[in-house]
N, C-alpha and C. Protein backbone atom coordinates (compact mmCIF):
# COMPACT_ATOMS: atom_id res chain seq x y z
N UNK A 1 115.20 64.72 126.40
CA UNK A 1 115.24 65.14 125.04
C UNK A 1 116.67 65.20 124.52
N UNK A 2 117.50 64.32 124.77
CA UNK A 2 118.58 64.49 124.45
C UNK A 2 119.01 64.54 123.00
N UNK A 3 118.38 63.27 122.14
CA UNK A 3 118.62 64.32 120.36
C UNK A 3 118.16 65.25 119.97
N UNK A 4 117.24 65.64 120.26
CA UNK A 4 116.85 67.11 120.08
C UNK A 4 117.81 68.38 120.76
N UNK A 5 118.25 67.98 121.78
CA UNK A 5 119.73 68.47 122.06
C UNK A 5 120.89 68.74 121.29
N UNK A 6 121.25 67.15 121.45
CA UNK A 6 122.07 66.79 120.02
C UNK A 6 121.91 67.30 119.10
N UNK A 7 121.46 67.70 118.32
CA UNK A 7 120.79 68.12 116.52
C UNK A 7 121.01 69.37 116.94
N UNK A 8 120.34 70.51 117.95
CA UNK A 8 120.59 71.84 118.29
C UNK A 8 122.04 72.03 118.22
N UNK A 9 122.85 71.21 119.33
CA UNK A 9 124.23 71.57 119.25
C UNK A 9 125.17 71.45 118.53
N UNK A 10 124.73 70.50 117.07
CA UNK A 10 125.15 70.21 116.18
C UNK A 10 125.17 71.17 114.78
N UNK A 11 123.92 72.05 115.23
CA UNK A 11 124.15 73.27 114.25
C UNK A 11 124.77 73.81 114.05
N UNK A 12 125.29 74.06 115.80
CA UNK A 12 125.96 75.07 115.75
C UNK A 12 127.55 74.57 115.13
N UNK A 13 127.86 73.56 115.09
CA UNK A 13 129.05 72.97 114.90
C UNK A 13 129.35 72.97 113.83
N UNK A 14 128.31 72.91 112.95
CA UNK A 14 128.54 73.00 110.86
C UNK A 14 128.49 71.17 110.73
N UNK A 15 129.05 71.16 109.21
CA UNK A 15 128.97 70.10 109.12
C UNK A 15 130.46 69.49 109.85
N UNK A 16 129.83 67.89 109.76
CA UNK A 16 131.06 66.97 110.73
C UNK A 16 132.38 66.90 109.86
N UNK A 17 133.50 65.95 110.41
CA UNK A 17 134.60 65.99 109.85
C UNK A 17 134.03 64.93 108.39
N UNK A 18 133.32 63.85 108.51
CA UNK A 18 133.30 62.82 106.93
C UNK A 18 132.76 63.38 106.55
N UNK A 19 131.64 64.65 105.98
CA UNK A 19 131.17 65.45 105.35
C UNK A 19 131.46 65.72 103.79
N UNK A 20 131.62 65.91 102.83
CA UNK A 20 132.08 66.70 101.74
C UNK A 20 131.06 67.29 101.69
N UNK A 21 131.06 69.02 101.85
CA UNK A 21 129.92 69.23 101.82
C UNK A 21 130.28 70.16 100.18
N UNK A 22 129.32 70.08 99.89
CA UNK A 22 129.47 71.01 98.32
C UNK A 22 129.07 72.77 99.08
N UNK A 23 129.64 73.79 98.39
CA UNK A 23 129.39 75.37 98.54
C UNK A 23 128.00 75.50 99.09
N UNK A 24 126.82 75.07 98.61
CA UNK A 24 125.30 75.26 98.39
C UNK A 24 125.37 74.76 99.91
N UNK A 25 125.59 73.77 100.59
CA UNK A 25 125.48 73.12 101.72
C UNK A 25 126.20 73.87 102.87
N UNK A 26 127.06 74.25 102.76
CA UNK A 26 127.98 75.14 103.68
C UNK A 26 127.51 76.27 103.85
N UNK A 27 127.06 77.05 102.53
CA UNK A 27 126.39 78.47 102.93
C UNK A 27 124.79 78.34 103.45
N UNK A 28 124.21 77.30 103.23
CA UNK A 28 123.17 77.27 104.00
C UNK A 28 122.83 77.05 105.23
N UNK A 29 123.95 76.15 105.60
CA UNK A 29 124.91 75.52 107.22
C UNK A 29 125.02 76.67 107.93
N UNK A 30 125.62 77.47 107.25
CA UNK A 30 126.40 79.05 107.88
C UNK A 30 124.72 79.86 108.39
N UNK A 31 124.03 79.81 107.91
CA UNK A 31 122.69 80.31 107.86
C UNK A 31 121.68 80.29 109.08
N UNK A 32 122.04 78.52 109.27
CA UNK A 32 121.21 77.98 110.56
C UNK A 32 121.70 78.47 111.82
N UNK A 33 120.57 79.01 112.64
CA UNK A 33 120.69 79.66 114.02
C UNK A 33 120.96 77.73 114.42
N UNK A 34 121.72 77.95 115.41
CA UNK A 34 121.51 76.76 116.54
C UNK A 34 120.84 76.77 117.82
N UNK A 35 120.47 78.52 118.20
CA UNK A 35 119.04 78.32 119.07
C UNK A 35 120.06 77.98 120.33
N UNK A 36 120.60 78.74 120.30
CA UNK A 36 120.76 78.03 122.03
C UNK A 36 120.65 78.60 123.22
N UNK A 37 119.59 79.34 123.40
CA UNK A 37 118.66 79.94 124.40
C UNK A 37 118.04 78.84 124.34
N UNK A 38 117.62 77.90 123.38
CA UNK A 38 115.91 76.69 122.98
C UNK A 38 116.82 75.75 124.16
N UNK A 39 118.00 75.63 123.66
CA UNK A 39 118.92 74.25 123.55
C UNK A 39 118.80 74.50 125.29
N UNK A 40 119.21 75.62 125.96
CA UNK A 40 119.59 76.11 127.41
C UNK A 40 118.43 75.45 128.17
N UNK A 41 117.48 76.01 127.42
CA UNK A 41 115.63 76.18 128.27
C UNK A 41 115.54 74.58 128.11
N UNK A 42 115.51 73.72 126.99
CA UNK A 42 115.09 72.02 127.04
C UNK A 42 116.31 71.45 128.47
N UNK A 43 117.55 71.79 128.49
CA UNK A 43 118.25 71.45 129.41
C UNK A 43 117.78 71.77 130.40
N UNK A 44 117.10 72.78 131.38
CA UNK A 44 116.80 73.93 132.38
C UNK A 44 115.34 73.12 132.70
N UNK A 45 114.67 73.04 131.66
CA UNK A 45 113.22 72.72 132.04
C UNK A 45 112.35 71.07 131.79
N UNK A 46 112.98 70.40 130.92
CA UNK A 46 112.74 68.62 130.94
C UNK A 46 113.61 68.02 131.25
N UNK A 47 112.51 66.98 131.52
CA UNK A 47 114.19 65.20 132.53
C UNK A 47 114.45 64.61 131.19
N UNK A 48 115.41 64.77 131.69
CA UNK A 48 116.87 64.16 130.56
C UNK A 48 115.81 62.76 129.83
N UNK A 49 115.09 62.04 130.86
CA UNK A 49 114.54 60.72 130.15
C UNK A 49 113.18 60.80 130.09
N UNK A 50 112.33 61.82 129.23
CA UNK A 50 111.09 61.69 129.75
C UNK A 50 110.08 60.44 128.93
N UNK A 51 109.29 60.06 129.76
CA UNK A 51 108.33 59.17 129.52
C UNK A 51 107.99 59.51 127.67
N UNK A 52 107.86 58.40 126.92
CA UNK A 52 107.37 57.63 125.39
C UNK A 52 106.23 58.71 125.32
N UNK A 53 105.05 58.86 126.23
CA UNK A 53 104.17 59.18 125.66
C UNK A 53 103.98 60.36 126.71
N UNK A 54 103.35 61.78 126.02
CA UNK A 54 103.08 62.81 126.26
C UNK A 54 101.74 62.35 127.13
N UNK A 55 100.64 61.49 127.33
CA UNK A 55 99.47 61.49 128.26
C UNK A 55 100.44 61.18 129.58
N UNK A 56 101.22 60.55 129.57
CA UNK A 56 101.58 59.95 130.79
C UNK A 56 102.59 61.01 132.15
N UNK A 57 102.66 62.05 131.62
CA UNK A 57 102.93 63.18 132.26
C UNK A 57 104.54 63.37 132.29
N UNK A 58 105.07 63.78 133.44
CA UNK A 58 106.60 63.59 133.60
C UNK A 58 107.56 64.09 132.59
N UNK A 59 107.35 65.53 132.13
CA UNK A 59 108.10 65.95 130.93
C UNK A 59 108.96 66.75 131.63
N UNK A 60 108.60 67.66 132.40
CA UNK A 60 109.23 69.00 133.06
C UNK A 60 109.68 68.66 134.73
N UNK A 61 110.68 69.14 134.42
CA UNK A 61 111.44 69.24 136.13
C UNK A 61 110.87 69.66 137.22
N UNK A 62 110.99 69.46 138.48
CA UNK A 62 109.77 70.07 139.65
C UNK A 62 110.56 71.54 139.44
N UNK A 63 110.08 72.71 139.85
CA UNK A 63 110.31 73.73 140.12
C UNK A 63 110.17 74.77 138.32
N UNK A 64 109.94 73.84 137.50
CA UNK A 64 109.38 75.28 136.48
C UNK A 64 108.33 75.89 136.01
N UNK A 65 107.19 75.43 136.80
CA UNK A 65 106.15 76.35 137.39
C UNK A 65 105.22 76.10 138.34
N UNK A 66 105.05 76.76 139.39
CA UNK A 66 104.28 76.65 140.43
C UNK A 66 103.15 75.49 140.62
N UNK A 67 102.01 75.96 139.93
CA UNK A 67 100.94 75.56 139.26
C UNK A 67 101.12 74.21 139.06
N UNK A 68 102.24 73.77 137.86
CA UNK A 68 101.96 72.45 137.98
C UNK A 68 102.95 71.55 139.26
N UNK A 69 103.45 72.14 140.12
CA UNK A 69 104.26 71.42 141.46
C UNK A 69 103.23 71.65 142.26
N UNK A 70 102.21 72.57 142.29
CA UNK A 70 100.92 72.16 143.15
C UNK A 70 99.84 71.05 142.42
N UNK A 71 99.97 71.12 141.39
CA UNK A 71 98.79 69.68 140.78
C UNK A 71 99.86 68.15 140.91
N UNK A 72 100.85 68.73 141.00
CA UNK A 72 101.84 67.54 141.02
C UNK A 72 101.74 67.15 142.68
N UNK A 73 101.63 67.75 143.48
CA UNK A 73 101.68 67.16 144.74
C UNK A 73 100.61 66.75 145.45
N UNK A 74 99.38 67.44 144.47
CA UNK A 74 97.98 67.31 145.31
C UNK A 74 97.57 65.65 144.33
N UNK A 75 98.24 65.29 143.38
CA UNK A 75 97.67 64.04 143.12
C UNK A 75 99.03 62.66 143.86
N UNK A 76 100.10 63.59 144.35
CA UNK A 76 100.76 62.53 145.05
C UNK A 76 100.10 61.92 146.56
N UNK A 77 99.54 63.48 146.94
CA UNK A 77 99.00 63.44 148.21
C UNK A 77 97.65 62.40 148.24
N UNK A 78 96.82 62.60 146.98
CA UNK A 78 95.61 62.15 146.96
C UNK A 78 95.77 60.27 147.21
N UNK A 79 97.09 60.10 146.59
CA UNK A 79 97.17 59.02 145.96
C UNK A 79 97.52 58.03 147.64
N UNK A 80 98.46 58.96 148.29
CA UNK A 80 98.97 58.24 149.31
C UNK A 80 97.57 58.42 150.55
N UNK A 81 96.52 59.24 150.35
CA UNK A 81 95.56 59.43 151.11
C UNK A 81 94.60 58.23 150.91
N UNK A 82 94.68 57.67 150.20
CA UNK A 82 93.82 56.35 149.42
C UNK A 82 93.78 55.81 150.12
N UNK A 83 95.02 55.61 149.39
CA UNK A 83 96.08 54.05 150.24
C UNK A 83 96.12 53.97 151.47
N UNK A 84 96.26 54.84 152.15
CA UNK A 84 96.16 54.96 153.63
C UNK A 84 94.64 54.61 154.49
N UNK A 85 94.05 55.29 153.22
CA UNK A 85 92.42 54.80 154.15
C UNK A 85 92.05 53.35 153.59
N UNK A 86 92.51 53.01 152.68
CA UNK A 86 92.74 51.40 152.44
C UNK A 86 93.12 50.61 153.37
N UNK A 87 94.43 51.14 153.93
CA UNK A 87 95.03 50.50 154.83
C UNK A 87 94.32 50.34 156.01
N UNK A 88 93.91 51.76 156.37
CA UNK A 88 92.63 51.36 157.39
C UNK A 88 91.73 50.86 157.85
N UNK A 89 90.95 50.66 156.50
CA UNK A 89 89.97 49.89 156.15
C UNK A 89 90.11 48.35 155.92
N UNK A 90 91.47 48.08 155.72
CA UNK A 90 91.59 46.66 155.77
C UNK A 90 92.07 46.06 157.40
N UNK A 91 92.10 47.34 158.55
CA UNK A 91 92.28 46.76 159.64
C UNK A 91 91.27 46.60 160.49
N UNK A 92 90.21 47.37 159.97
CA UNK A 92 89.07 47.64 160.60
C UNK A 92 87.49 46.32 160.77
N UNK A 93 87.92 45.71 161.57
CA UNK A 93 86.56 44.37 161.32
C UNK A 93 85.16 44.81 160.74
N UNK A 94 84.63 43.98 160.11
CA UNK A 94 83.52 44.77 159.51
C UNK A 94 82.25 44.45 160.72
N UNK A 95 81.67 45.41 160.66
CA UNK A 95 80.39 45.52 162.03
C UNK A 95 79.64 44.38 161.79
N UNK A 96 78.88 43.68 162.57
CA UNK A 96 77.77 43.19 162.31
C UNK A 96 76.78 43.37 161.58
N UNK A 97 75.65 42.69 161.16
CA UNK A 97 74.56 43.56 160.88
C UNK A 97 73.30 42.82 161.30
């Protein structure tokens, strides 16, 4: 989430140096929280590059909550348990009948 970063830390900064900002713009500037407890927690808790689309999972870092580092490992596990009995199954001659 890095512009959403960006834009947070940018609040806090006011406007940039090419700016002219008129009075109305500055005192409303002065106004905006920049949130940076929000700004701390998006750094602390998502990967810097997460996946286009929200179905496809992969937003949050391993370790910020239990719960999902156990659904996260029981479908890694499932996945390599497959494959493995795949593998088996493709060494295995098929019986007669």
């Amino acid at each position: 989430m890095p512009p959403l970063r960006a834009a947070l830390a940018a609040l806090g900064a006011g406007p940039g140096p090419a700016v002219e900002s008129p009075a109305l713009l500055a005192e409303l500037g002065a106004d905006l929280d920049p949130l940076p407890e929000l700004a701390a927690r998006i750094d602390r808790e998502l990967v810097p590059a997460p996946p286009l689309g929200t179905t496809e999972g992969g937003l949050f870092k391993d370790g910020v909550h239990p719960e999902l580092d156990q659904i996260r490992a029981g479908a890694k596990d499932g996945k390599l348990w497959i494959a493995g009995s795949r593998a088996r199954s493709a060494r295995v001659p098929a019986s007669p009948t």
